[in-house]
C-alpha atoms as a PDB file:
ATOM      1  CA  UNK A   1       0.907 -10.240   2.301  1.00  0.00           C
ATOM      2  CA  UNK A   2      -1.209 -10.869   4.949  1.00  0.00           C
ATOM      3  CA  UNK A   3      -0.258  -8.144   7.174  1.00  0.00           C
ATOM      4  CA  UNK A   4      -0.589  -5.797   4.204  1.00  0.00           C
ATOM      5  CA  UNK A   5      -3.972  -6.989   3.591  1.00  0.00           C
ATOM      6  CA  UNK A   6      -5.012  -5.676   7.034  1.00  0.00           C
ATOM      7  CA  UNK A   7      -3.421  -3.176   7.270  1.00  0.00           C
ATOM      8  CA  UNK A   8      -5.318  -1.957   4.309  1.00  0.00           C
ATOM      9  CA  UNK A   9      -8.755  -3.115   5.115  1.00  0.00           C
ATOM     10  CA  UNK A  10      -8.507  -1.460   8.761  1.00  0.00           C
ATOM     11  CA  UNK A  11      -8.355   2.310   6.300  1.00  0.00           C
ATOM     12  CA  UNK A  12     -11.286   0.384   4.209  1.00  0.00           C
ATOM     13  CA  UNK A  13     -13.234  -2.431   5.244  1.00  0.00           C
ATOM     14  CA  UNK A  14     -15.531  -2.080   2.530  1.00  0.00           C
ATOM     15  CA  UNK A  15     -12.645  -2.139  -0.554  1.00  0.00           C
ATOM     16  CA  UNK A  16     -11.695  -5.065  -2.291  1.00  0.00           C
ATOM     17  CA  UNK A  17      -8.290  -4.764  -1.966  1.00  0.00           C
ATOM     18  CA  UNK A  18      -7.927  -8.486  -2.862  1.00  0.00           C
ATOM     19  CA  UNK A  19      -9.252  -7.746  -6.721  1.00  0.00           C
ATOM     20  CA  UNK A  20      -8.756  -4.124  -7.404  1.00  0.00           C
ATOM     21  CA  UNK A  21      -6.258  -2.377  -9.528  1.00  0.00           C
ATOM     22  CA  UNK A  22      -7.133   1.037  -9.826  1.00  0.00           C
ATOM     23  CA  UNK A  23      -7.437   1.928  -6.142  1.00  0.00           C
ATOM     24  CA  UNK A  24      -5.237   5.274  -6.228  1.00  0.00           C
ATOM     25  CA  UNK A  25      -7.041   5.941 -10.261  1.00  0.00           C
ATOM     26  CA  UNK A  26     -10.433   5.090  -9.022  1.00  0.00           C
ATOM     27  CA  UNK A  27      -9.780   7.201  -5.576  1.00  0.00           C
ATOM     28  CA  UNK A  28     -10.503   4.495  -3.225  1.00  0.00           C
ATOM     29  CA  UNK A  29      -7.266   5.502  -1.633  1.00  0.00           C
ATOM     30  CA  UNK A  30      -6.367   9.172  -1.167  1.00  0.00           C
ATOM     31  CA  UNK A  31      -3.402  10.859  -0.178  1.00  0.00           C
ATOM     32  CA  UNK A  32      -4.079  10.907   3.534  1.00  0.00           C
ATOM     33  CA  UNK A  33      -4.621   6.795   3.440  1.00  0.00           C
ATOM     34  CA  UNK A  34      -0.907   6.691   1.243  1.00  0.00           C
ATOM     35  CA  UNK A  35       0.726   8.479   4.372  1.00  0.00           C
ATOM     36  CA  UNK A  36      -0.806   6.156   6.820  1.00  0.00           C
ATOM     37  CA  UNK A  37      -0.161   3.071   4.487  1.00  0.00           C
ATOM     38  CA  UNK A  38       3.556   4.394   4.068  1.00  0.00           C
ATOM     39  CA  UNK A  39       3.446   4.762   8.437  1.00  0.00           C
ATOM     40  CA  UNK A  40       2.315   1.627   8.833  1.00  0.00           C
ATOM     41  CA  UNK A  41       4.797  -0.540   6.516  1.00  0.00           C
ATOM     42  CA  UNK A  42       7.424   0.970   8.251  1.00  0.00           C
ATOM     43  CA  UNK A  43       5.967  -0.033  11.532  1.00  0.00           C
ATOM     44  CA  UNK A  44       5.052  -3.724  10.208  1.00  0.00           C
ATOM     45  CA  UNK A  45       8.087  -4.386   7.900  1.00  0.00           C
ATOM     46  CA  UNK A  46      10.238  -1.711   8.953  1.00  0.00           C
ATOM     47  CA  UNK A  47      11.022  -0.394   5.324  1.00  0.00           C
ATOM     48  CA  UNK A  48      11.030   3.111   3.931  1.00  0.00           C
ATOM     49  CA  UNK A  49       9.132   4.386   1.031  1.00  0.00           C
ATOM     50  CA  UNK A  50      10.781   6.685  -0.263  1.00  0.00           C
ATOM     51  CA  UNK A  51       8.906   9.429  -2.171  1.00  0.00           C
ATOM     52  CA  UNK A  52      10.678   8.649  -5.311  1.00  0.00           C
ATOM     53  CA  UNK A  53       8.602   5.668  -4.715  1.00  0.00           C
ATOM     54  CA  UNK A  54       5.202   7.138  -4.113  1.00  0.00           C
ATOM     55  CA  UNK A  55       3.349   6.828  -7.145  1.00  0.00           C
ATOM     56  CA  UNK A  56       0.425   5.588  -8.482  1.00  0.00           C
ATOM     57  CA  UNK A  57       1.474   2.310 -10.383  1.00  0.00           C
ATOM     58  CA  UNK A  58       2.903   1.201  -6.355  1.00  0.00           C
ATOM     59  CA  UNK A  59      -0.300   1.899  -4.583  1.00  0.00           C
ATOM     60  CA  UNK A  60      -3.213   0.761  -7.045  1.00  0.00           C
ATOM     61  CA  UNK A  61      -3.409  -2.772  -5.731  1.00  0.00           C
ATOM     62  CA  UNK A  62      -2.378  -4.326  -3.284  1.00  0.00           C
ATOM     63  CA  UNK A  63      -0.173  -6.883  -4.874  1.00  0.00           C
ATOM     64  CA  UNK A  64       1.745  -3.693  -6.348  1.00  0.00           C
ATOM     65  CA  UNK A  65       2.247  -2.237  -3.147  1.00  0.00           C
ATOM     66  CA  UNK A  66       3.696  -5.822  -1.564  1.00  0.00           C
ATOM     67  CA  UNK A  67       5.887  -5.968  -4.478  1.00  0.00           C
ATOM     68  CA  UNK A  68       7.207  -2.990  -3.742  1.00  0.00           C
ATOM     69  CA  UNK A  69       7.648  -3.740   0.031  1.00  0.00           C
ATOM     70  CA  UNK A  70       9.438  -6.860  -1.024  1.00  0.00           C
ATOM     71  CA  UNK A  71      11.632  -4.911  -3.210  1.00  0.00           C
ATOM     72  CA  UNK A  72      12.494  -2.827  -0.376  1.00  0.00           C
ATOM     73  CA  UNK A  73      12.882  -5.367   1.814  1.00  0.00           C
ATOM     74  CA  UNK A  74      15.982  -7.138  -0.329  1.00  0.00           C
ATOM     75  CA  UNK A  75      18.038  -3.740  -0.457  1.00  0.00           C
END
C-alpha cells in the first residue's frame, strides 16, 4: 500500500488519498492521472489493468484501487 500511496501523492500532493472515497466522482483524479496511475502499477507491481477494469468504483480511493492491484496480483 505504501508504494501506491506515493505513487498517488507524487500526481497530488495536496489530496487526501488516505481518507477519500470519491476521488474519480469528486474529480480529484481525471482521466490523464488514471493512465499514469495504470503506467505506474505496472511499473511498481508489474500487473495489468485491464480496461474492463477501469472504472470508477476501482479508482475512487485508494484502498479500492490496492484491492484491485491485489486482486490482480493473485491471478
Amino acid at each position: 500500500m505504501e508504494e501506491l500511496m506515493e505513487i498517488l501523492k507524487e500526481l497530488h500532493p495536496e489530496a487526501d488519498f488516505e481518507q477519500c472515497s470519491t476521488l474519480v466522482d469528486d474529480k480529484i483524479l481525471d482521466s490523464f492521472d488514471i493512465v499514469s496511475i495504470i503506467a505506474e502499477i505496472a511499473d511498481q507491481f508489474d500487473v495489468t489493468i485491464s480496461a474492463e477494469h477501469i472504472i470508477p468504483e476501482n479508482f475512487n480511493s485508494a484502498q479500492a484501487l490496492y484491492s484491485l492491484i491485489q486482486r490482480l496480483e493473485e491471478e
